[in-house]
Protein backbone atom coordinates (compact mmCIF):
# COMPACT_ATOMS: atom_id res chain seq x y z
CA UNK A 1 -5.89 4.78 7.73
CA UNK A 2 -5.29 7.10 10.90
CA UNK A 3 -1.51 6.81 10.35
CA UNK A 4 -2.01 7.42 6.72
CA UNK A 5 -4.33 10.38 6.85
CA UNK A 6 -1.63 12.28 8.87
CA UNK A 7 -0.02 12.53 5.96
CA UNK A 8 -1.53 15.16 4.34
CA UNK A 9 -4.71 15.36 1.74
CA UNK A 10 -5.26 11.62 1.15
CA UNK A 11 -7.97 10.56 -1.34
CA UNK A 12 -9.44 7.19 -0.45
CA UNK A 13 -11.58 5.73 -2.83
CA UNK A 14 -13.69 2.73 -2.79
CA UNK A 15 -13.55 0.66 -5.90
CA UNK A 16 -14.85 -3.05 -6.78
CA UNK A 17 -12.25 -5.24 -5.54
CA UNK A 18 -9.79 -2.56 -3.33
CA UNK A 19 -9.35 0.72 -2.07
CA UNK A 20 -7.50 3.17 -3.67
CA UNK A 21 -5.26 5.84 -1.84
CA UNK A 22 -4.37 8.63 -4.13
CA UNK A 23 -2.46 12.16 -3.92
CA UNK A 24 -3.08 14.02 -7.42
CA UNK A 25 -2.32 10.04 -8.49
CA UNK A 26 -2.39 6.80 -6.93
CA UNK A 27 0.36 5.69 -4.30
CA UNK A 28 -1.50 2.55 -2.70
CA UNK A 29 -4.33 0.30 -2.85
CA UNK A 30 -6.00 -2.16 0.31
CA UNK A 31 -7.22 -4.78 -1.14
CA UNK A 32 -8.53 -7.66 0.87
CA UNK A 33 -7.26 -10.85 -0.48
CA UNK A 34 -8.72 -13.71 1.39
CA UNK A 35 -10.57 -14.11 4.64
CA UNK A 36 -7.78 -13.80 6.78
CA UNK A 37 -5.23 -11.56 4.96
CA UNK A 38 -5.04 -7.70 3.36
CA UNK A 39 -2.55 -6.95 0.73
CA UNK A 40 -1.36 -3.51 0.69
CA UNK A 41 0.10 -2.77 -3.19
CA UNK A 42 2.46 0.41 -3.38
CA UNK A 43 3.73 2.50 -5.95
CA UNK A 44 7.75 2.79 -5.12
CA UNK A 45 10.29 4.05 -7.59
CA UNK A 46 14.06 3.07 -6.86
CA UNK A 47 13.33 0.49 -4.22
CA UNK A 48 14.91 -2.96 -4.19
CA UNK A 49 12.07 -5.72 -2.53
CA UNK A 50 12.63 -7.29 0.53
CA UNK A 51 11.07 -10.35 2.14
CA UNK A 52 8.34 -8.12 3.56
CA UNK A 53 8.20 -5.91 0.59
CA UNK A 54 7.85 -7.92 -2.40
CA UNK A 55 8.04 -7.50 -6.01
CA UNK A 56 4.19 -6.36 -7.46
CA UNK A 57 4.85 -9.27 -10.23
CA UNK A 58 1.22 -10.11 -11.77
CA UNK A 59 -0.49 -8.77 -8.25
CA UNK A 60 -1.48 -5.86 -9.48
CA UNK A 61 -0.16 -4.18 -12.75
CA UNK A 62 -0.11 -0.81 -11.19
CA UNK A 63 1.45 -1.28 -8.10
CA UNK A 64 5.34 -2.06 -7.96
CA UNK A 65 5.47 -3.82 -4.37
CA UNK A 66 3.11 -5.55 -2.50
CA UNK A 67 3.00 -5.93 1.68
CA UNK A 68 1.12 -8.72 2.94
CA UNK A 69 -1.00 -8.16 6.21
CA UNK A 70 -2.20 -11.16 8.55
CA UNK A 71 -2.73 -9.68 11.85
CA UNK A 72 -1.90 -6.29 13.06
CA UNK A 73 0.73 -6.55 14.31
CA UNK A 74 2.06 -6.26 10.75
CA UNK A 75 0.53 -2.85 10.59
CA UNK A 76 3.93 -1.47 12.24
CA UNK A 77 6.08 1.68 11.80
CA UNK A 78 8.07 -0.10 8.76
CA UNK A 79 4.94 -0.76 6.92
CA UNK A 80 4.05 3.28 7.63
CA UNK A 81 7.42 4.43 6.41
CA UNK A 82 6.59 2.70 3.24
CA UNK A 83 3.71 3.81 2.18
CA UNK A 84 4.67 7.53 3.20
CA UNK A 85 7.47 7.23 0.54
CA UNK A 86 5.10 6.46 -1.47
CA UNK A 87 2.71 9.26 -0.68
CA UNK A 88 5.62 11.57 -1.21
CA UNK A 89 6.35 10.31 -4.44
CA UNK A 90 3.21 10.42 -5.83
């Protein structure tokens, strides 16, 4: 969230099941998964999946990729490039 909120204007709001981030509309969600893992879903136009970033599939029917965090260390600088596309597309 620090790395996010540099940003810009950042809405973070809490919902049921996940958080959603939002700039006039929604670019990413945190949404704890199990016990020991957080998936981060993204909204990201024009970008092929990767290992890492994977295809949204039935995750979340809002969200076109998906990041899955363990520990983190998987919070890095390519998981904070992502979701700033995504802030600047939304």
């Amino acid at each position: 969230m620090a790395a996010v909120s540099k940003f810009g204007n950042v809405e973070v709001s809490p919902k049921k099941a996940y958080v959603s981030l939002r700039r006039g509309k929604q670019f990413a969600i945190l949404q704890p998964t199990t016990a020991t893992r957080l998936d981060v879903g993204l909204v990201l136009s024009a970008v092929e999946p990767t290992d890492r970033l994977e295809a949204a599939g039935s995750y979340n029917a809002m969200m076109t990729h998906r990041v899955r965090i363990e520990s983190v260390a998987d919070i890095d600088k390519e998981l904070i490039g992502w979701l700033r596309k995504a802030f600047d597309q939304a």
